[in-house]
Protein backbone atom coordinates (compact mmCIF):
# COMPACT_ATOMS: atom_id res chain seq x y z
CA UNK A 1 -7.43 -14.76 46.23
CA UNK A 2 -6.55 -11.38 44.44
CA UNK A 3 -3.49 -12.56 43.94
CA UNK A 4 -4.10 -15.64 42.29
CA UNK A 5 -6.97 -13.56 40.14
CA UNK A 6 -4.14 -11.50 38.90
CA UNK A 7 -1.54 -14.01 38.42
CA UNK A 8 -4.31 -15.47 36.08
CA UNK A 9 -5.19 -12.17 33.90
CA UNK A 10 -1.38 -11.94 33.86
CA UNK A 11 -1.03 -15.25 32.69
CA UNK A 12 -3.82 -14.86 29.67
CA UNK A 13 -2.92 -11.60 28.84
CA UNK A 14 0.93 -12.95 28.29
CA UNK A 15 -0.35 -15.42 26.15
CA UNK A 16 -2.97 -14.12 24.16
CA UNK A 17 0.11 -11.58 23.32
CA UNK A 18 2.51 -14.76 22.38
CA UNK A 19 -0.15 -15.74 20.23
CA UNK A 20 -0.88 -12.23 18.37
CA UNK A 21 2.60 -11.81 17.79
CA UNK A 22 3.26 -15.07 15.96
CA UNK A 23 5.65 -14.24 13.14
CA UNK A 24 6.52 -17.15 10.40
CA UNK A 25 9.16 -16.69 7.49
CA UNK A 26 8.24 -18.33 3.98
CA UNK A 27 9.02 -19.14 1.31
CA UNK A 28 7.25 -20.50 -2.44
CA UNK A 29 7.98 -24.08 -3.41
CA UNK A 30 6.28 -23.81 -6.55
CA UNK A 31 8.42 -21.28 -8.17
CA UNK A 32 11.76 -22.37 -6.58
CA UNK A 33 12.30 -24.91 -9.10
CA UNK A 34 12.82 -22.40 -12.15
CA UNK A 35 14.61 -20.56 -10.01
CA UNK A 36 12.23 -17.61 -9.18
CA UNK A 37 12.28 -16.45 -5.71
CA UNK A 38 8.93 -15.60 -3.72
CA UNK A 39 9.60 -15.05 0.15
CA UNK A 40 7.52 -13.48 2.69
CA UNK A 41 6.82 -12.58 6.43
CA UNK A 42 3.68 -12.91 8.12
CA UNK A 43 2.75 -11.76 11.57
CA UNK A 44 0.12 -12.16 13.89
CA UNK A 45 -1.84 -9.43 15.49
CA UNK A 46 -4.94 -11.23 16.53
CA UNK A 47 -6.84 -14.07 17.14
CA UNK A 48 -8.30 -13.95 13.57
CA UNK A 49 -6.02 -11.69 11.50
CA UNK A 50 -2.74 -11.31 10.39
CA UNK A 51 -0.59 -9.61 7.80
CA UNK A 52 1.83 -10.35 5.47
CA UNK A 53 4.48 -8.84 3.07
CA UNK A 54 6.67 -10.59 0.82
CA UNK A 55 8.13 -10.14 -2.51
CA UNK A 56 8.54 -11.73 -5.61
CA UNK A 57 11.41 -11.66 -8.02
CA UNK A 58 12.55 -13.75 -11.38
CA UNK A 59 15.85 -13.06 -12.47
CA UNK A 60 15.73 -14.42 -16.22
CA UNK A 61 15.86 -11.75 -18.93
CA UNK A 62 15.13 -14.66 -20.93
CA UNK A 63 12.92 -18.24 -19.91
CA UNK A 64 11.94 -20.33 -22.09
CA UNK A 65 13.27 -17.92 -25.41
CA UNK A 66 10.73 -15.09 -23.57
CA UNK A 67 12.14 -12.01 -20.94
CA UNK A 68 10.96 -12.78 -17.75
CA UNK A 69 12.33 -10.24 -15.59
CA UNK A 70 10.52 -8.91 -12.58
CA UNK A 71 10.07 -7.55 -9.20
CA UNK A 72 6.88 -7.59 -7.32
CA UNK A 73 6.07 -6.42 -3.38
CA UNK A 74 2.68 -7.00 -1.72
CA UNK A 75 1.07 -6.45 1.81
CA UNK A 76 -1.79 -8.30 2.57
CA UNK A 77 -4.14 -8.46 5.41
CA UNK A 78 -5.81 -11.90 6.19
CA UNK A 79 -8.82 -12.95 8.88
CA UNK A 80 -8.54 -16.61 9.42
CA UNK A 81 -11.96 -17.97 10.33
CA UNK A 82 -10.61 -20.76 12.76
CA UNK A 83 -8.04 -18.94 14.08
CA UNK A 84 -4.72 -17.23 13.04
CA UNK A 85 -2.22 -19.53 10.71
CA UNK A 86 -4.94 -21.90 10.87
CA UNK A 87 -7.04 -23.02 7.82
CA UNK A 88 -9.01 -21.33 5.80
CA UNK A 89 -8.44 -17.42 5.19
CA UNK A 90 -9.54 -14.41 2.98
CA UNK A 91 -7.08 -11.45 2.39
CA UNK A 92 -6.67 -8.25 0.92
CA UNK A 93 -3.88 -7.43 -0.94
CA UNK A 94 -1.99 -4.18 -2.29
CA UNK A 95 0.95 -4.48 -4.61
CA UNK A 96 3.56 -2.66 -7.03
CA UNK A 97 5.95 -3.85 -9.13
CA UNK A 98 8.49 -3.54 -11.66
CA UNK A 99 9.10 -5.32 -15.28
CA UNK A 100 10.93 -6.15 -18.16
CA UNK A 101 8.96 -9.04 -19.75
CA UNK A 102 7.10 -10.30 -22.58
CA UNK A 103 3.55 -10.43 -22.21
CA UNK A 104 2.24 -14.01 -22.65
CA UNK A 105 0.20 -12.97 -26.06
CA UNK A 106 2.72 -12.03 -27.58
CA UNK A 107 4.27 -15.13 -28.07
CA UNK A 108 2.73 -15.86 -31.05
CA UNK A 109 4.67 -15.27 -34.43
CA UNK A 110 1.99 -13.25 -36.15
CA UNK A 111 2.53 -9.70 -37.49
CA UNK A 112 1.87 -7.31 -34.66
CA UNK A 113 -0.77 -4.50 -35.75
CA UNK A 114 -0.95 -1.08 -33.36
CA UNK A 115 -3.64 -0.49 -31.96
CA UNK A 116 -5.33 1.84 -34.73
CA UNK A 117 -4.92 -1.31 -36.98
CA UNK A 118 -1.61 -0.12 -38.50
CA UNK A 119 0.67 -2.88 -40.07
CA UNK A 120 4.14 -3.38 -38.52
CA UNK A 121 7.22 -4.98 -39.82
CA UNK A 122 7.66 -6.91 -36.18
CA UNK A 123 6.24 -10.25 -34.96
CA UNK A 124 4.46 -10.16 -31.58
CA UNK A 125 7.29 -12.48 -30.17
CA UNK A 126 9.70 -9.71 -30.92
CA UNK A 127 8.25 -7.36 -29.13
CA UNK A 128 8.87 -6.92 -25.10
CA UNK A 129 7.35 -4.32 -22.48
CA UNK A 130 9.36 -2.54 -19.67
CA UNK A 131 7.58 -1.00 -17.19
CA UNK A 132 5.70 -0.86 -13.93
CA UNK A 133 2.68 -1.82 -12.84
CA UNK A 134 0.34 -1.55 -9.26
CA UNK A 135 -2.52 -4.50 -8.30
CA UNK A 136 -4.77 -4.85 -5.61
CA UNK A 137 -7.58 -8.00 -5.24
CA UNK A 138 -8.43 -10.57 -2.46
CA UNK A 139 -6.79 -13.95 -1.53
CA UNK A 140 -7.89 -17.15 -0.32
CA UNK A 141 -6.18 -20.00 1.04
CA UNK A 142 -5.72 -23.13 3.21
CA UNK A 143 -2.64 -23.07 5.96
CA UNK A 144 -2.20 -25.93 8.30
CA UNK A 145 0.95 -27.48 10.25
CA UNK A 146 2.86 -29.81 8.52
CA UNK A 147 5.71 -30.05 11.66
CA UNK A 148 7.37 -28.84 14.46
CA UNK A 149 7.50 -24.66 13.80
CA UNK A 150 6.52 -25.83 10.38
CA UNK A 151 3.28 -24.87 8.19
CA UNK A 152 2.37 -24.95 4.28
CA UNK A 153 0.33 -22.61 2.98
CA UNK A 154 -2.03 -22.70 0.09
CA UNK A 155 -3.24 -19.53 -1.95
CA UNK A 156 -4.52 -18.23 -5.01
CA UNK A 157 -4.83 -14.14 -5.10
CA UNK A 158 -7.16 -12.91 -8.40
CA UNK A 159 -7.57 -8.99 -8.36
CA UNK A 160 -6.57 -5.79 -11.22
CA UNK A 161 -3.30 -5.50 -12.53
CA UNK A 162 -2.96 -1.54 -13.75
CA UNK A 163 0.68 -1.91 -16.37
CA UNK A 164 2.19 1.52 -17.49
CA UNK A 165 4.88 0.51 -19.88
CA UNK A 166 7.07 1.06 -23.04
CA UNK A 167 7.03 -1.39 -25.95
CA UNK A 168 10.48 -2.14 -27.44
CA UNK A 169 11.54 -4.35 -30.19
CA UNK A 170 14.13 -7.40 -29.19
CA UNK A 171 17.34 -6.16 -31.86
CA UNK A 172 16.96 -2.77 -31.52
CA UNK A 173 18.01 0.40 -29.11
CA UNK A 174 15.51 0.89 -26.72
CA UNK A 175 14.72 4.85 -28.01
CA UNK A 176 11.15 6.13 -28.42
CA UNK A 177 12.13 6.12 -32.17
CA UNK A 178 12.24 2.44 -31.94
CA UNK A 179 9.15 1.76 -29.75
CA UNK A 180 6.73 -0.62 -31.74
CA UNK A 181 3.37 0.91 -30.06
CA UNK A 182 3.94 4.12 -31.17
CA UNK A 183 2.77 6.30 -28.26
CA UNK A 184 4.38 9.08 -27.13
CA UNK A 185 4.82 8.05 -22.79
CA UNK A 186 3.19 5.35 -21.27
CA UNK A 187 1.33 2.98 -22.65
CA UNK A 188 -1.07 1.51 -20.10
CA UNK A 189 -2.87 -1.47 -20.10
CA UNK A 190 -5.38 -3.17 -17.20
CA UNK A 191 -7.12 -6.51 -16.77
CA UNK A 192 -8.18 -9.05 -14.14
CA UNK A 193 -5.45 -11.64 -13.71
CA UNK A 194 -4.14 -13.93 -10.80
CA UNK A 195 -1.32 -11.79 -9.82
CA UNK A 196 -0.03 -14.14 -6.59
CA UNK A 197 -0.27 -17.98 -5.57
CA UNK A 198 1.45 -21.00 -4.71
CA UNK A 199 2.91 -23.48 -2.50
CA UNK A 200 4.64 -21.28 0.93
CA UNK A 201 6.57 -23.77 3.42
CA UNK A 202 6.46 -21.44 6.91
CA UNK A 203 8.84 -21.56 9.52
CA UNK A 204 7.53 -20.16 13.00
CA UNK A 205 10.17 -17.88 14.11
């Protein structure tokens, strides 16, 4: 009788520590297309939570006539309220990242004013930023199996993006001479964006 009552806490305790330690590689669908990668790991350490890391990159110093050229890393903690890789989740996430872009208002072809209201002789959508920038908000999302090993995973992360950067103009040396915002370091700039989602196929490892 002891026996058996130990082959059986043997038995649940191997695979309640199977299921903990469920790890599944993935990878973003919705940005594959235009050829930006977003890959990630996430492992099981619970019934209800897991975490993740993965990282985001688009190559393009130019898409679509604009610099696009980025890194970004996150770790994120999730509590499923089924169970782990299972439906609905919330997570917390903690990022940093690095840039060479330009920022989506200024694409516009006005006349770019500083920030004291100074005329320039540049357009906004001759202007770029190069920087870095850290983020941290909450997630939510749907995962559920799709196949074999297989899940998709459905998210949307909203939280503060903090940007610490230097303005440059597109045709000339990047010197603080040549800097359309004028400031002497950083400039810095913060606002509430959706800084991750998409479409992650999952393969259970």
């Amino acid at each position: 009788m002891k026996k058996l009552f130990l082959l059986g806490l043997v038995s649940i305790a191997t695979f309640s520590f199977a299921q903990k330690n469920e790890t599944y590689i993935k990878a973003n669908a919705l940005f594959l297309p235009v050829g930006m990668l977003n890959v990630g790991l996430e492992r099981g350490f619970s019934e209800h939570i897991t975490g993740q890391a993965d990282l985001f990159i688009s190559p393009w110093k130019s898409f679509a006539g604009h610099q696009a050229l980025f890194g970004i890393a996150t770790i994120e903690g999730r509590y499923y309220f089924d169970q782990a890789f299972k439906h609905w989740y919330l997570g917390a996430s903690v990022g940093f990242g690095i840039f060479n872009i330009q920022k989506w208002n200024y694409w516009k072809e006005d006349i770019y004013f500083t920030k004291e209201g100074e005329i320039t002789p540049y357009k906004h959508n001759e202007l770029y930023q190069k920087g870095f920038s850290y983020m941290f908000g909450l997630t939510t999302g749907y995962q559920f199996q799709i196949g074999n090993r297989w899940n998709m995973d459905i998210f949307l992360g909203i939280g503060s993006q903090q940007g610490f950067y230097k303005g440059y103009v597109e045709y000339l040396p990047e010197t603080q001479e040549n800097r359309y915002d004028r400031v002497e370091n950083w400039d810095k700039s913060g606002e509430i964006v959706p800084f991750k989602g998409g479409i992650m196929i999952s393969y259970k490892l």
